[in-house]
N, C-alpha and C. Protein backbone atom coordinates (compact mmCIF):
# COMPACT_ATOMS: atom_id res chain seq x y z
N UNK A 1 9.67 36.27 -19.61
CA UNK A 1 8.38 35.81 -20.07
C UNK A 1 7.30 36.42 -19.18
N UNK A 2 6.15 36.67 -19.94
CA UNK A 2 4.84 37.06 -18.73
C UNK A 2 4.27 36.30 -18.21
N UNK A 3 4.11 36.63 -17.13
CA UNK A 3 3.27 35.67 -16.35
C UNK A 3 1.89 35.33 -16.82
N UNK A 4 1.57 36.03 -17.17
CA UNK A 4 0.08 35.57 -18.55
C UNK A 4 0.67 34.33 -19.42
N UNK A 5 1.59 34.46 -19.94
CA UNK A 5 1.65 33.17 -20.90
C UNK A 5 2.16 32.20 -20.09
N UNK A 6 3.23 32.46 -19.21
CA UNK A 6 3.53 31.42 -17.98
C UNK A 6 2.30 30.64 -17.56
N UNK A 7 1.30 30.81 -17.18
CA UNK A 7 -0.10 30.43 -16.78
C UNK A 7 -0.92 30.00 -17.62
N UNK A 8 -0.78 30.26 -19.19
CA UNK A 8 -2.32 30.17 -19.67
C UNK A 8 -2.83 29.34 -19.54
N UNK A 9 -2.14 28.14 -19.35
CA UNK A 9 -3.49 26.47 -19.65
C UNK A 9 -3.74 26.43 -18.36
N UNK A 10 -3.70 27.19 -17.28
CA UNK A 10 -4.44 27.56 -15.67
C UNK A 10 -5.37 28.09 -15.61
N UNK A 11 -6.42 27.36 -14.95
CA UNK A 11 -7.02 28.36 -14.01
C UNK A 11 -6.96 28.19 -12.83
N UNK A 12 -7.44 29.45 -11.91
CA UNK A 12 -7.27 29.10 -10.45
C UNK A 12 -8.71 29.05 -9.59
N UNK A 13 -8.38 28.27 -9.02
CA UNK A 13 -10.11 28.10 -7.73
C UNK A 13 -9.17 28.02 -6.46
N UNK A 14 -10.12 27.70 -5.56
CA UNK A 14 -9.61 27.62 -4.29
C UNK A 14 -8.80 28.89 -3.79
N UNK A 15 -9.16 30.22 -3.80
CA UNK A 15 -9.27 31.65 -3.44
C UNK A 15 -7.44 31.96 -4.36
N UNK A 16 -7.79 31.06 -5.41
CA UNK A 16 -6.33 31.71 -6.67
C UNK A 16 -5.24 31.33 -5.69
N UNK A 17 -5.26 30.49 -5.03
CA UNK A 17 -3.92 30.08 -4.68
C UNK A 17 -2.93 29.02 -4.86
N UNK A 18 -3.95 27.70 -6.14
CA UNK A 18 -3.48 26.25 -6.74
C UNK A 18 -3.97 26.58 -7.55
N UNK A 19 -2.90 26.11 -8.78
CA UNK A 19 -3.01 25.70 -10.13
C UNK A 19 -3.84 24.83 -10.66
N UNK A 20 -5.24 25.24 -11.47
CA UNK A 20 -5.88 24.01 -11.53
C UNK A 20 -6.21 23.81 -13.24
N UNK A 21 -4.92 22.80 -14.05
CA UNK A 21 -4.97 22.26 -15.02
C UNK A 21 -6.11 21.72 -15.67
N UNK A 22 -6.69 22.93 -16.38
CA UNK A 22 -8.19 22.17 -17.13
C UNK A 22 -7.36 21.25 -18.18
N UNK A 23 -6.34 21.45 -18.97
CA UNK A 23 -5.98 20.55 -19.82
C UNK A 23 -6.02 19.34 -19.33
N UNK A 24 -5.67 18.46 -18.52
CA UNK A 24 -5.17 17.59 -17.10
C UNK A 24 -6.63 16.87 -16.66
N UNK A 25 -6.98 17.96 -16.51
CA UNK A 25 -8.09 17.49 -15.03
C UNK A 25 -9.14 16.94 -15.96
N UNK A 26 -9.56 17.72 -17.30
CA UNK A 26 -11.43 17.40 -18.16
C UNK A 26 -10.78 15.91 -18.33
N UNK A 27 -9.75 15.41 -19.11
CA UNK A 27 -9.25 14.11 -19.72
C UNK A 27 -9.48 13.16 -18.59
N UNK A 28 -8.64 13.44 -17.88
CA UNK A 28 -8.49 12.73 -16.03
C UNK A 28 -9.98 12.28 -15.56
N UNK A 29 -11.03 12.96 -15.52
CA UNK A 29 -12.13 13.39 -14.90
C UNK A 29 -13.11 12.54 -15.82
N UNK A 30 -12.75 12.23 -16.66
CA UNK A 30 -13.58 11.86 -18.02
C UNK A 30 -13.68 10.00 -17.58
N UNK A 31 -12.20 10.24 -17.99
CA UNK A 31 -11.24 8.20 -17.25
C UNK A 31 -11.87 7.87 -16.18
N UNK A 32 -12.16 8.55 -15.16
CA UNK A 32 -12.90 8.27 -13.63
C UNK A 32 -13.69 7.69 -14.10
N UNK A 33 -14.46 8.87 -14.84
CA UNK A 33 -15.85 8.76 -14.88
C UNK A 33 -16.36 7.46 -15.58
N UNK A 34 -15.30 6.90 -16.26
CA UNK A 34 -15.92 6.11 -17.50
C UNK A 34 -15.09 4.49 -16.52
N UNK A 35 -14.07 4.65 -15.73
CA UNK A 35 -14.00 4.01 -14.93
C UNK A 35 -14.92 3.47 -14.28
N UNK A 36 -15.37 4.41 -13.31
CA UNK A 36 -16.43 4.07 -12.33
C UNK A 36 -17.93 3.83 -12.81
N UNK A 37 -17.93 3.70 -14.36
CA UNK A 37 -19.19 3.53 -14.64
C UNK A 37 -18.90 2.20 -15.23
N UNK A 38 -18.08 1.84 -15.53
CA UNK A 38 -18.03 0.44 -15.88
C UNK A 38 -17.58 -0.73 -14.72
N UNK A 39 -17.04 -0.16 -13.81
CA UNK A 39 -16.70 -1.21 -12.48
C UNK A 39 -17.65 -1.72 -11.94
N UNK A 40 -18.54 -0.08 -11.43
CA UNK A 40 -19.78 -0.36 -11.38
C UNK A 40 -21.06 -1.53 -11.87
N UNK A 41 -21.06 -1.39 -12.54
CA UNK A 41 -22.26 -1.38 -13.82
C UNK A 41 -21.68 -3.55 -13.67
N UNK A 42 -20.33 -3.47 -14.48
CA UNK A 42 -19.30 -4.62 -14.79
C UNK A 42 -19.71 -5.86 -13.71
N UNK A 43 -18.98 -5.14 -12.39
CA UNK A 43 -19.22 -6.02 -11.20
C UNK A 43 -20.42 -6.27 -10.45
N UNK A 44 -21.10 -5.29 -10.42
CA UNK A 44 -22.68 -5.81 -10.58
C UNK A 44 -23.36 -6.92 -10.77
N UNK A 45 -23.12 -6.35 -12.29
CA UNK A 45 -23.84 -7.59 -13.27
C UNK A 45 -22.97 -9.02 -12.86
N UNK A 46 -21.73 -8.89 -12.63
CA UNK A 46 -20.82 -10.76 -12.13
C UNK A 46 -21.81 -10.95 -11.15
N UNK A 47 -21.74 -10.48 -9.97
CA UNK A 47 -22.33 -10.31 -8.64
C UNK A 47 -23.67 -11.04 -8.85
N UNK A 48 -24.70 -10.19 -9.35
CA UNK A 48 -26.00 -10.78 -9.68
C UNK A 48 -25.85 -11.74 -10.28
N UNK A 49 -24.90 -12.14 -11.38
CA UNK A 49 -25.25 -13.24 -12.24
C UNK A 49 -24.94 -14.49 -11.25
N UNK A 50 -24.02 -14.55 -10.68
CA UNK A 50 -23.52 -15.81 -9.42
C UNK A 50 -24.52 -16.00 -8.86
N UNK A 51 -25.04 -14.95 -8.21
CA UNK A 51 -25.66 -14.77 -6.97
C UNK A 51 -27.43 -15.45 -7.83
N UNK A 52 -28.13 -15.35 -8.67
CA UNK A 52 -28.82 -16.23 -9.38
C UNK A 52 -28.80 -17.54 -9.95
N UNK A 53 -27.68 -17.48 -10.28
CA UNK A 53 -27.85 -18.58 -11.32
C UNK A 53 -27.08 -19.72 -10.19
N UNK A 54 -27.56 -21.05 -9.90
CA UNK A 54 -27.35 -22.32 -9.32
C UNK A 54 -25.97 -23.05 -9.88
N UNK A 55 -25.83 -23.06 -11.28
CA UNK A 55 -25.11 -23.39 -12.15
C UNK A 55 -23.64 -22.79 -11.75
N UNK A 56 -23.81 -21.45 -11.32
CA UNK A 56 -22.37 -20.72 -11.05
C UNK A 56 -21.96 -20.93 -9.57
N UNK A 57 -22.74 -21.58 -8.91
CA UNK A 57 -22.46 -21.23 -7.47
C UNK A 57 -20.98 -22.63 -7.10
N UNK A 58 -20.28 -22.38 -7.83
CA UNK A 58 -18.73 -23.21 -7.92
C UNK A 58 -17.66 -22.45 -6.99
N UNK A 59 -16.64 -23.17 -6.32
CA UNK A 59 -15.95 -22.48 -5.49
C UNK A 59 -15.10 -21.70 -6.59
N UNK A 60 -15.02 -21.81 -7.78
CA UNK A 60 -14.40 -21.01 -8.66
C UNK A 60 -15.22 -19.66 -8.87
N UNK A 61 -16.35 -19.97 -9.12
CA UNK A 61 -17.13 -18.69 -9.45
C UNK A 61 -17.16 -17.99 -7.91
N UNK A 62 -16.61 -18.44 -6.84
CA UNK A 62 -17.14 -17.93 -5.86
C UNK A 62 -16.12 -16.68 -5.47
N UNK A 63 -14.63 -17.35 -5.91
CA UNK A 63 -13.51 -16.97 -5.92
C UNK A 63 -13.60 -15.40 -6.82
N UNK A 64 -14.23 -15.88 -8.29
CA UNK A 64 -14.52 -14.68 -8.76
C UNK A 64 -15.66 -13.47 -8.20
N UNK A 65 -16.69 -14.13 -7.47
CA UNK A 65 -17.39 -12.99 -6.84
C UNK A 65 -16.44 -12.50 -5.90
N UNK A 66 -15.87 -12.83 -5.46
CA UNK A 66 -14.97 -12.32 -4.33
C UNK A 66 -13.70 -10.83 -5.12
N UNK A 67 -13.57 -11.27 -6.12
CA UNK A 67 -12.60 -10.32 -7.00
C UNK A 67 -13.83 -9.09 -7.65
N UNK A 68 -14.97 -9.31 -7.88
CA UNK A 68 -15.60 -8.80 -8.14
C UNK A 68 -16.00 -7.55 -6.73
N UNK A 69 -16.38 -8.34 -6.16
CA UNK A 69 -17.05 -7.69 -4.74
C UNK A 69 -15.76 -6.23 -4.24
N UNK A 70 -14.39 -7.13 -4.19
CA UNK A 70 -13.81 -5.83 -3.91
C UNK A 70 -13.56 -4.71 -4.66
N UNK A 71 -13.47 -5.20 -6.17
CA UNK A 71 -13.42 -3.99 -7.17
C UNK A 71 -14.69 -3.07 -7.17
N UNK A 72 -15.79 -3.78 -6.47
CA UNK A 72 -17.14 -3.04 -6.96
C UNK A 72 -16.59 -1.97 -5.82
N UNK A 73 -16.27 -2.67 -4.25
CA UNK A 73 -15.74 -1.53 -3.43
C UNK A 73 -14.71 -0.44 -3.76
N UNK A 74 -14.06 -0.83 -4.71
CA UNK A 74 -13.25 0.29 -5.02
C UNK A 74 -13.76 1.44 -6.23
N UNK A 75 -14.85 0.78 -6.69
CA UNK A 75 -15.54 1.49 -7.92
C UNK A 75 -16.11 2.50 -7.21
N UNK A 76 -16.89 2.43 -6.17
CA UNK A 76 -18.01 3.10 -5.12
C UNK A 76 -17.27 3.85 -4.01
N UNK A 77 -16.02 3.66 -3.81
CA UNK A 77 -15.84 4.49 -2.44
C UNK A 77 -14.55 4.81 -3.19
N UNK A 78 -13.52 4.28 -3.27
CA UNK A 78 -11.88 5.04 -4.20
C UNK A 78 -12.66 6.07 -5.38
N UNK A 79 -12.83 5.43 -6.19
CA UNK A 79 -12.71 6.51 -7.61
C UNK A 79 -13.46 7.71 -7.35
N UNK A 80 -14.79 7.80 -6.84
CA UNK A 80 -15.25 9.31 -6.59
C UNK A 80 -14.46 10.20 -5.76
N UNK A 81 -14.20 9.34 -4.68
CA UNK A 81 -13.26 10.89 -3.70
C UNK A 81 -11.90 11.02 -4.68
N UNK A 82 -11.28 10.16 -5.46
CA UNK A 82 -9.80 10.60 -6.56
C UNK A 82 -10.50 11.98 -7.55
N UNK A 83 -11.83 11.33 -7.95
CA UNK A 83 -12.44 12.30 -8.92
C UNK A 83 -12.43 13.77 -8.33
N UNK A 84 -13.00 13.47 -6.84
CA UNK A 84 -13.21 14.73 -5.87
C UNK A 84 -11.87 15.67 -5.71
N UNK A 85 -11.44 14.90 -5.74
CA UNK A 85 -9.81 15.19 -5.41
C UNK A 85 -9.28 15.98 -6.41
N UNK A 86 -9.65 15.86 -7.76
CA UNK A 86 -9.11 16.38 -8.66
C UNK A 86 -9.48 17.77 -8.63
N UNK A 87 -10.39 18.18 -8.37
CA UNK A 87 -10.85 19.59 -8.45
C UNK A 87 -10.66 20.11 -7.09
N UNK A 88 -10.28 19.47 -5.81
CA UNK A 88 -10.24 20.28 -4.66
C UNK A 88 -8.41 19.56 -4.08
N UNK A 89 -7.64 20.81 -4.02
CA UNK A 89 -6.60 20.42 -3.81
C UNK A 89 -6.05 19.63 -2.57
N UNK A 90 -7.25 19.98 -1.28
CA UNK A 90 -6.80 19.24 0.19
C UNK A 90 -7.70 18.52 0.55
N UNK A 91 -7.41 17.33 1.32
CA UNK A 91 -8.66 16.85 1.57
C UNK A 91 -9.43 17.29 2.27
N UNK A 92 -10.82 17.24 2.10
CA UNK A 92 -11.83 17.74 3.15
C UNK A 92 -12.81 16.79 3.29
N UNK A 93 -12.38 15.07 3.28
CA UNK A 93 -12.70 14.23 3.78
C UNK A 93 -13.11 13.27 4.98
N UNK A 94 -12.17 14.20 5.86
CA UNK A 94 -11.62 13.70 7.05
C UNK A 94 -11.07 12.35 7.22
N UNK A 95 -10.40 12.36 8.71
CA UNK A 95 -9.88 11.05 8.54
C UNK A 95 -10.30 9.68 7.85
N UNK A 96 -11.28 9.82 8.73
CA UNK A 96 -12.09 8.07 8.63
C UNK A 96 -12.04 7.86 7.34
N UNK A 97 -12.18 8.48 6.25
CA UNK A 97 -12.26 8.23 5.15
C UNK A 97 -11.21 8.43 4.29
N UNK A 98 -9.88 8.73 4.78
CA UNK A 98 -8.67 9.07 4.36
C UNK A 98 -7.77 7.46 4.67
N UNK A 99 -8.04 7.01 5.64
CA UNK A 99 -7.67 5.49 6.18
C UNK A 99 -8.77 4.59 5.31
N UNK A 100 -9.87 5.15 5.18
CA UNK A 100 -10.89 3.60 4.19
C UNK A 100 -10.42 3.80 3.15
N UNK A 101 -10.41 4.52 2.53
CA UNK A 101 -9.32 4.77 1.06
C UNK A 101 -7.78 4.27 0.87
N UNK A 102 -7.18 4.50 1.70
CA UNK A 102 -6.13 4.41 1.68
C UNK A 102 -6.31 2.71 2.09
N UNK A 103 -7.03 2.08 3.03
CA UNK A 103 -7.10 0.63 3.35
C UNK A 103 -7.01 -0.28 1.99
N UNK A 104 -8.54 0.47 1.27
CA UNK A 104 -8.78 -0.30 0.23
C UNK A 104 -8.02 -0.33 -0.88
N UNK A 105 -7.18 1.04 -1.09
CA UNK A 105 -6.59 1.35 -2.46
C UNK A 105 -5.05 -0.08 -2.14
N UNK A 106 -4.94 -0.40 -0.97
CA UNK A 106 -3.61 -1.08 -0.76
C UNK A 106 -4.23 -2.81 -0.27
N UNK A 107 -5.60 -2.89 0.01
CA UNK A 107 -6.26 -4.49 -0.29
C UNK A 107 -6.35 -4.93 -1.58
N UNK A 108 -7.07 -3.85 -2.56
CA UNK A 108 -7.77 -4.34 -3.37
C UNK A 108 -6.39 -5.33 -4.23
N UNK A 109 -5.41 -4.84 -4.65
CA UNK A 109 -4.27 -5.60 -5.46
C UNK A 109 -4.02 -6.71 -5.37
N UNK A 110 -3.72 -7.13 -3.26
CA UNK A 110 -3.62 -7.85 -2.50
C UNK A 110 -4.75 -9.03 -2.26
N UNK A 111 -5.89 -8.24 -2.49
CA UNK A 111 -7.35 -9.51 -2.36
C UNK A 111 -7.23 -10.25 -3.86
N UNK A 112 -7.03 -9.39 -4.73
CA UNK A 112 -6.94 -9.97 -6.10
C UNK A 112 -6.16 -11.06 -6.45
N UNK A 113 -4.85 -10.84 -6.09
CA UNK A 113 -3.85 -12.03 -6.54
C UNK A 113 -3.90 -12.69 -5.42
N UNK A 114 -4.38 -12.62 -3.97
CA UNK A 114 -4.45 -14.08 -3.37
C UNK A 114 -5.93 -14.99 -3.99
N UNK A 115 -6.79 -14.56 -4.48
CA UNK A 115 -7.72 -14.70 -4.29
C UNK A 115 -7.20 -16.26 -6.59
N UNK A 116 -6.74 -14.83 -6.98
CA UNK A 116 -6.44 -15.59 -8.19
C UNK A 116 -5.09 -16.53 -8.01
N UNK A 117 -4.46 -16.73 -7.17
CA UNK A 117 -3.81 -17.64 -6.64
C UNK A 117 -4.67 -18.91 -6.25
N UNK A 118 -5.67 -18.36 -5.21
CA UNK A 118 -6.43 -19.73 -4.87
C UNK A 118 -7.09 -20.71 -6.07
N UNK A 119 -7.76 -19.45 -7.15
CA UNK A 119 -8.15 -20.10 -8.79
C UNK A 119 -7.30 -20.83 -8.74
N UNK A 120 -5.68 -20.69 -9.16
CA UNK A 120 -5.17 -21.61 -9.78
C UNK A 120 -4.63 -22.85 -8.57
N UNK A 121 -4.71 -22.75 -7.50
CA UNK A 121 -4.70 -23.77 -7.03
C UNK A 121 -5.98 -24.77 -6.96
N UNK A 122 -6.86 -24.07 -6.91
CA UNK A 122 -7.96 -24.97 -6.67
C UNK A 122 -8.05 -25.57 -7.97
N UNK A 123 -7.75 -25.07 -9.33
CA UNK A 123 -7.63 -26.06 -10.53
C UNK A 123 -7.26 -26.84 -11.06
């Protein structure tokens, strides 16, 4: 087989030395995007609405700002450097931010179900 057809759904960046799947990456890149605009945007709006309204300020609703608050952290600091990631094969993040990522990507699961644990106990 040629290496032309071996390759075609490739292109290469990063001085032609990684494979970089436009089929893969536009779809991938798209999901982020539409991810992080709704986590965003989503948890926000919980956030503000608690954080106003008198009516919500319940240790239940509080429980939920709390599930909110960390997803908004993962909307804002995880999903762009994954996005980043997609188009640059190594990190060029540096540490500090290779450990806050990695902290949060392995809290956020963990804050969630203790946190929806406490919901159902406190109910």
């Amino acid at each position: 087989m040629e290496e032309s057809l071996l390759y075609s759904s490739y292109d290469y960046i990063n001085n032609g030395t990684h494979p970089f799947n436009l089929r893969q990456t536009i779809p991938l890149s798209t999901a982020y995007f539409i991810v992080f605009l709704t986590g965003v945007i989503g948890n926000s709006v919980v956030l503000f609405s608690i954080y106003k309204s008198r009516r919500l300020h319940t240790i239940t609703c509080i429980f939920l700002a709390n599930i909110a608050l960390v997803d908004l952290m993962v909307s804002l600091f995880v999903i762009p450097v994954q996005l980043g990631q997609e188009f640059i094969t190594h990190w060029p993040y540096g540490d500090v931010l290779c450990r806050t990522v990695s902290y949060l990507m392995m809290i956020n699961p963990a804050c969630s179900v203790f946190t929806l644990t406490l919901i159902s106990l406190e109910r």
